[in-house]
C-alpha atoms as a PDB file:
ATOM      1  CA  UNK A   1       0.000   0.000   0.000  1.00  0.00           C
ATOM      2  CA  UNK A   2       1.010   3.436  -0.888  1.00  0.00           C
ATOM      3  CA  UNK A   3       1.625   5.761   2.709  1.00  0.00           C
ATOM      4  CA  UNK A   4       0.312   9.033   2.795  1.00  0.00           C
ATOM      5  CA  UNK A   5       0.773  12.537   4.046  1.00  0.00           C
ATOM      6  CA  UNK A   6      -1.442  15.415   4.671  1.00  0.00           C
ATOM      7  CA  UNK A   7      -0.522  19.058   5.300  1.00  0.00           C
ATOM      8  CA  UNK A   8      -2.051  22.414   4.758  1.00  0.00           C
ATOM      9  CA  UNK A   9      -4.775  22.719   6.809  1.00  0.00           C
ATOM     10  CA  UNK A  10      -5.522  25.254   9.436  1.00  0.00           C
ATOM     11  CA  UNK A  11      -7.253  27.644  10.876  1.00  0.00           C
ATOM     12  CA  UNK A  12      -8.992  30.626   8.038  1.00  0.00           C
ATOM     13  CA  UNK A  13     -11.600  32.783   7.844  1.00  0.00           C
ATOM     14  CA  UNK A  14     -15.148  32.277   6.251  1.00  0.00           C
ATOM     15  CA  UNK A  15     -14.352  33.057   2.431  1.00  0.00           C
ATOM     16  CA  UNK A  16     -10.646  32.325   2.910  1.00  0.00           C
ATOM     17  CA  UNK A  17      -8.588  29.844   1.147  1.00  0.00           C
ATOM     18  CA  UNK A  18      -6.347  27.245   2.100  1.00  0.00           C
ATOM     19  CA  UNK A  19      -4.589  24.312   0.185  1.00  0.00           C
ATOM     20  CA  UNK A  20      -4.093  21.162   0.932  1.00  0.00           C
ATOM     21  CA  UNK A  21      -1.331  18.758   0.101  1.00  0.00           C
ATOM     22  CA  UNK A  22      -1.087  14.808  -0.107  1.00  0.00           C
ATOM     23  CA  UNK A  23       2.092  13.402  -0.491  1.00  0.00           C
ATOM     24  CA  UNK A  24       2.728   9.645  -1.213  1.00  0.00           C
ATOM     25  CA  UNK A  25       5.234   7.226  -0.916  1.00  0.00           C
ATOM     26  CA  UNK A  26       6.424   3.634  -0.990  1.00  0.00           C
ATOM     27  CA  UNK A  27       4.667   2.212  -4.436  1.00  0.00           C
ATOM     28  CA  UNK A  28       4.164   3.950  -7.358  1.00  0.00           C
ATOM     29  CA  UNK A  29       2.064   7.168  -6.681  1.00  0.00           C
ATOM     30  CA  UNK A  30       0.666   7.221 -10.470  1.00  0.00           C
ATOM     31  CA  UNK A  31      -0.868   3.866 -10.214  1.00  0.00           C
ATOM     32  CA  UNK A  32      -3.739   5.035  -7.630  1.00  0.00           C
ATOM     33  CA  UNK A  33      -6.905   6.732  -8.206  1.00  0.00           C
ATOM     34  CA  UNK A  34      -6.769   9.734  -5.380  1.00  0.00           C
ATOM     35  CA  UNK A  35      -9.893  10.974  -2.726  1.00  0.00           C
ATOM     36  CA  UNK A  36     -10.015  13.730  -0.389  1.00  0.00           C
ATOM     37  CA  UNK A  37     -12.966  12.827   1.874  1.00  0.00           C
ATOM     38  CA  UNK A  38     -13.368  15.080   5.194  1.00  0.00           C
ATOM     39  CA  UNK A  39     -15.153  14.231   8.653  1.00  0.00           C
ATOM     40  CA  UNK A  40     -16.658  16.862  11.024  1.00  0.00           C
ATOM     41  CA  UNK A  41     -17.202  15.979  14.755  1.00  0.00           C
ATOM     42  CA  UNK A  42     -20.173  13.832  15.421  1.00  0.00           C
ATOM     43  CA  UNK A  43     -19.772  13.210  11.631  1.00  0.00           C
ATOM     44  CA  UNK A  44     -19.287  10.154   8.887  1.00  0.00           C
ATOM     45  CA  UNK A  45     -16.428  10.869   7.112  1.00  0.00           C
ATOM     46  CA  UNK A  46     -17.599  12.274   3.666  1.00  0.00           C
ATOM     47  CA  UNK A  47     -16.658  12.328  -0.504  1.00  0.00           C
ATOM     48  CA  UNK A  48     -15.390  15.707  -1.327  1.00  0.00           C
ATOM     49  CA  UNK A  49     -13.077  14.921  -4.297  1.00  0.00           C
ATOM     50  CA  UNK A  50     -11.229  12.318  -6.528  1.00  0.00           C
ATOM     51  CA  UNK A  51      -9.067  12.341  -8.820  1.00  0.00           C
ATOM     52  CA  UNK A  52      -8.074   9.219 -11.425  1.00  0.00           C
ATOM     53  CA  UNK A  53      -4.551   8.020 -11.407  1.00  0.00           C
ATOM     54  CA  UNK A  54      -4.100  10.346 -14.838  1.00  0.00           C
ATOM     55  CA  UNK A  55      -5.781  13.570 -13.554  1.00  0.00           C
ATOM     56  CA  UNK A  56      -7.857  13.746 -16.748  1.00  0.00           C
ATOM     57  CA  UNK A  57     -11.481  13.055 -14.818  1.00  0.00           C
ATOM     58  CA  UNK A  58     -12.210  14.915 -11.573  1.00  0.00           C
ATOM     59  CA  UNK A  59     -15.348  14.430  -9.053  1.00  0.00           C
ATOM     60  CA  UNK A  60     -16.698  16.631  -6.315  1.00  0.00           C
ATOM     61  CA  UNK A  61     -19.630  16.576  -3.928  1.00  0.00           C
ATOM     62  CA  UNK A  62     -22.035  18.463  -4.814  1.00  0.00           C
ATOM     63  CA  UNK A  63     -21.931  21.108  -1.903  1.00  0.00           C
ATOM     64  CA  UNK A  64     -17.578  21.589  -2.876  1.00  0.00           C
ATOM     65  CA  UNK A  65     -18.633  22.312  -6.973  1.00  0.00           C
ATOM     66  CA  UNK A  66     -16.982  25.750  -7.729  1.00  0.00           C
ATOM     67  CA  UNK A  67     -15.503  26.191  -4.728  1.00  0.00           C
ATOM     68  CA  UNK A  68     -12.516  23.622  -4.356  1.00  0.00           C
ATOM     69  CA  UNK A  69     -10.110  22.216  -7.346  1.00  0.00           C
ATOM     70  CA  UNK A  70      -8.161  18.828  -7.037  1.00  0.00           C
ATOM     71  CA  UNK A  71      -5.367  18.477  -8.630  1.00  0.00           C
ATOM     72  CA  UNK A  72      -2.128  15.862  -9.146  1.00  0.00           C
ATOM     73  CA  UNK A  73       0.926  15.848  -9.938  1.00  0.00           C
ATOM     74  CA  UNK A  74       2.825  12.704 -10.360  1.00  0.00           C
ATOM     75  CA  UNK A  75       6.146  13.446 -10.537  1.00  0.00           C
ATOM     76  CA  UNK A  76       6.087  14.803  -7.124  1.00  0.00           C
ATOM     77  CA  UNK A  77       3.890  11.695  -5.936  1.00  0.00           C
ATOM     78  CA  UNK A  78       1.463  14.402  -4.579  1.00  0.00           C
ATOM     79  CA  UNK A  79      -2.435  15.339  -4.603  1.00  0.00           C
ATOM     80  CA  UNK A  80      -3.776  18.492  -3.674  1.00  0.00           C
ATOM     81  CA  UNK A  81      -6.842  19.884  -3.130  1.00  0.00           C
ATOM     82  CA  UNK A  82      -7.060  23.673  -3.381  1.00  0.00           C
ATOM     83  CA  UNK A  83     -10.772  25.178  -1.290  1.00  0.00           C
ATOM     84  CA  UNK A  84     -11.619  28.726  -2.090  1.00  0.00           C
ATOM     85  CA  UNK A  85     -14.846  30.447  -0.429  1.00  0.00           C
ATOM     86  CA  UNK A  86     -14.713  28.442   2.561  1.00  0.00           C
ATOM     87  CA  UNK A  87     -17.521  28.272   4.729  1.00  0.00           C
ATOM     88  CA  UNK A  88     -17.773  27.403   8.284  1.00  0.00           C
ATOM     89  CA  UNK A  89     -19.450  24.087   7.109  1.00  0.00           C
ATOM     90  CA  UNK A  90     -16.429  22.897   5.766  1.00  0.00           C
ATOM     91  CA  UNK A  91     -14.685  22.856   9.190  1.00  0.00           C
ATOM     92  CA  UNK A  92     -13.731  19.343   9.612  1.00  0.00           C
ATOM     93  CA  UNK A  93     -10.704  16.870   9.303  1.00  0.00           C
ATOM     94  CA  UNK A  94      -9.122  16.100   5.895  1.00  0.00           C
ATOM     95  CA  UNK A  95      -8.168  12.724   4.700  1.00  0.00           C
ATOM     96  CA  UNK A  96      -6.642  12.094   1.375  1.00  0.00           C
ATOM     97  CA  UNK A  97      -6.769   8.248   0.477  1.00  0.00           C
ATOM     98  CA  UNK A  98      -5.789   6.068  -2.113  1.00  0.00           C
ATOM     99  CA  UNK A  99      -7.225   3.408  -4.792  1.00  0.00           C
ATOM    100  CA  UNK A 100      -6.867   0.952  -7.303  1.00  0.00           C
ATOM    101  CA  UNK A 101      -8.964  -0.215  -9.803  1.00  0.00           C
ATOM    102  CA  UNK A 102     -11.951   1.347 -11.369  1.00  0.00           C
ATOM    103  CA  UNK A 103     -12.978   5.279 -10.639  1.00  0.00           C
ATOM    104  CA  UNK A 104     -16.459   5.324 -10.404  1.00  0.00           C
ATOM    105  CA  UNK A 105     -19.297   7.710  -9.425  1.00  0.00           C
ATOM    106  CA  UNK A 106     -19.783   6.065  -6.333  1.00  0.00           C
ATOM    107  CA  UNK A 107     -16.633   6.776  -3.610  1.00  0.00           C
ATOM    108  CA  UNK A 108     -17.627   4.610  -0.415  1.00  0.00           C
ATOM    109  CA  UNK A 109     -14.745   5.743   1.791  1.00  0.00           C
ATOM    110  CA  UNK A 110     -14.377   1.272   2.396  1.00  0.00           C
ATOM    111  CA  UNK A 111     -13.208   1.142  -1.426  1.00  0.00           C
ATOM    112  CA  UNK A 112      -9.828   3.216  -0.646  1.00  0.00           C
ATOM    113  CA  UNK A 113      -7.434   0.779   0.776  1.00  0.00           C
ATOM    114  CA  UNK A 114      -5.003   3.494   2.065  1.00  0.00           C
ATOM    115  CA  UNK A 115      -5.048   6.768   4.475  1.00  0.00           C
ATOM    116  CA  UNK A 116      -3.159   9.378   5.421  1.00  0.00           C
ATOM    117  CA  UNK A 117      -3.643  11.105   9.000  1.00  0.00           C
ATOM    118  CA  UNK A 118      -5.538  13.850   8.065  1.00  0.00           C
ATOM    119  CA  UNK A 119      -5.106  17.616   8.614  1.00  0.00           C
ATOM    120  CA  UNK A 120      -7.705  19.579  10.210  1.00  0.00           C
ATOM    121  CA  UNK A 121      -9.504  22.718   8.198  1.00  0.00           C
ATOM    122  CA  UNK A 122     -11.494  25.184  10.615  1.00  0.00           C
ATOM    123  CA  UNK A 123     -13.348  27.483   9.412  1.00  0.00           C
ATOM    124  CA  UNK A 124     -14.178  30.804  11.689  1.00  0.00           C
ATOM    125  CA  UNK A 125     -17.761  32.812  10.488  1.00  0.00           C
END
């Protein structure tokens, strides 16, 4: 299994921004389909974003559309996902995570067979 990184969150202001970073290592980063899936107190950890193991098809829940951007970049075995007009909804922990196989439209948080530790994003109003 690939081992992954977070970093970037913090704390930021309602209609800040703030990027997040996902760095893996250990096995071949370009071989995995990436997620970013978050998890607020109280909370089942959530979709947000995936990316397939070329970059070429994105997904996003829909309450993230035109708000937050992920992105990849293989060479530097890293995923990011960039939020803009963050809300105080969005406060939560952020795990990126890792799979193989198909990309669907589906993105059951059991289908990703690795996790990072997740960074946490708070948002003040």
């Amino acid at each position: 299994q690939v081992q992954l990184a977070e970093s970037g969150g913090g704390l930021v202001q309602a209609g800040g921004s703030l990027r997040l970073s996902c760095v893996g290592s250990g096995r071949t980063f370009s071989d995995y389909h990436m997620g970013w899936f978050r998890q607020a107190p109280g909370k089942e950890r959530g979709f947000v974003a995936a990316i397939s193991w070329t970059g070429g098809i994105t997904y996003y829940t829909d309450s993230v559309k035109g708000r937050f951007t992920i992105s990849r970049d293989n060479a530097k075995s890293t995923v990011y996902l960039q939020m803009n007009s963050l809300k105080p909804e969005d406060t939560a922990v952020y795990y990126c995570a890792a799979k193989t196989g198909s990309l669907g439209a589906r993105f059951p948080p059991r289908d990703f067979g690795s996790w990072g530790q997740g960074t946490q994003v708070t948002v003040s109003s």
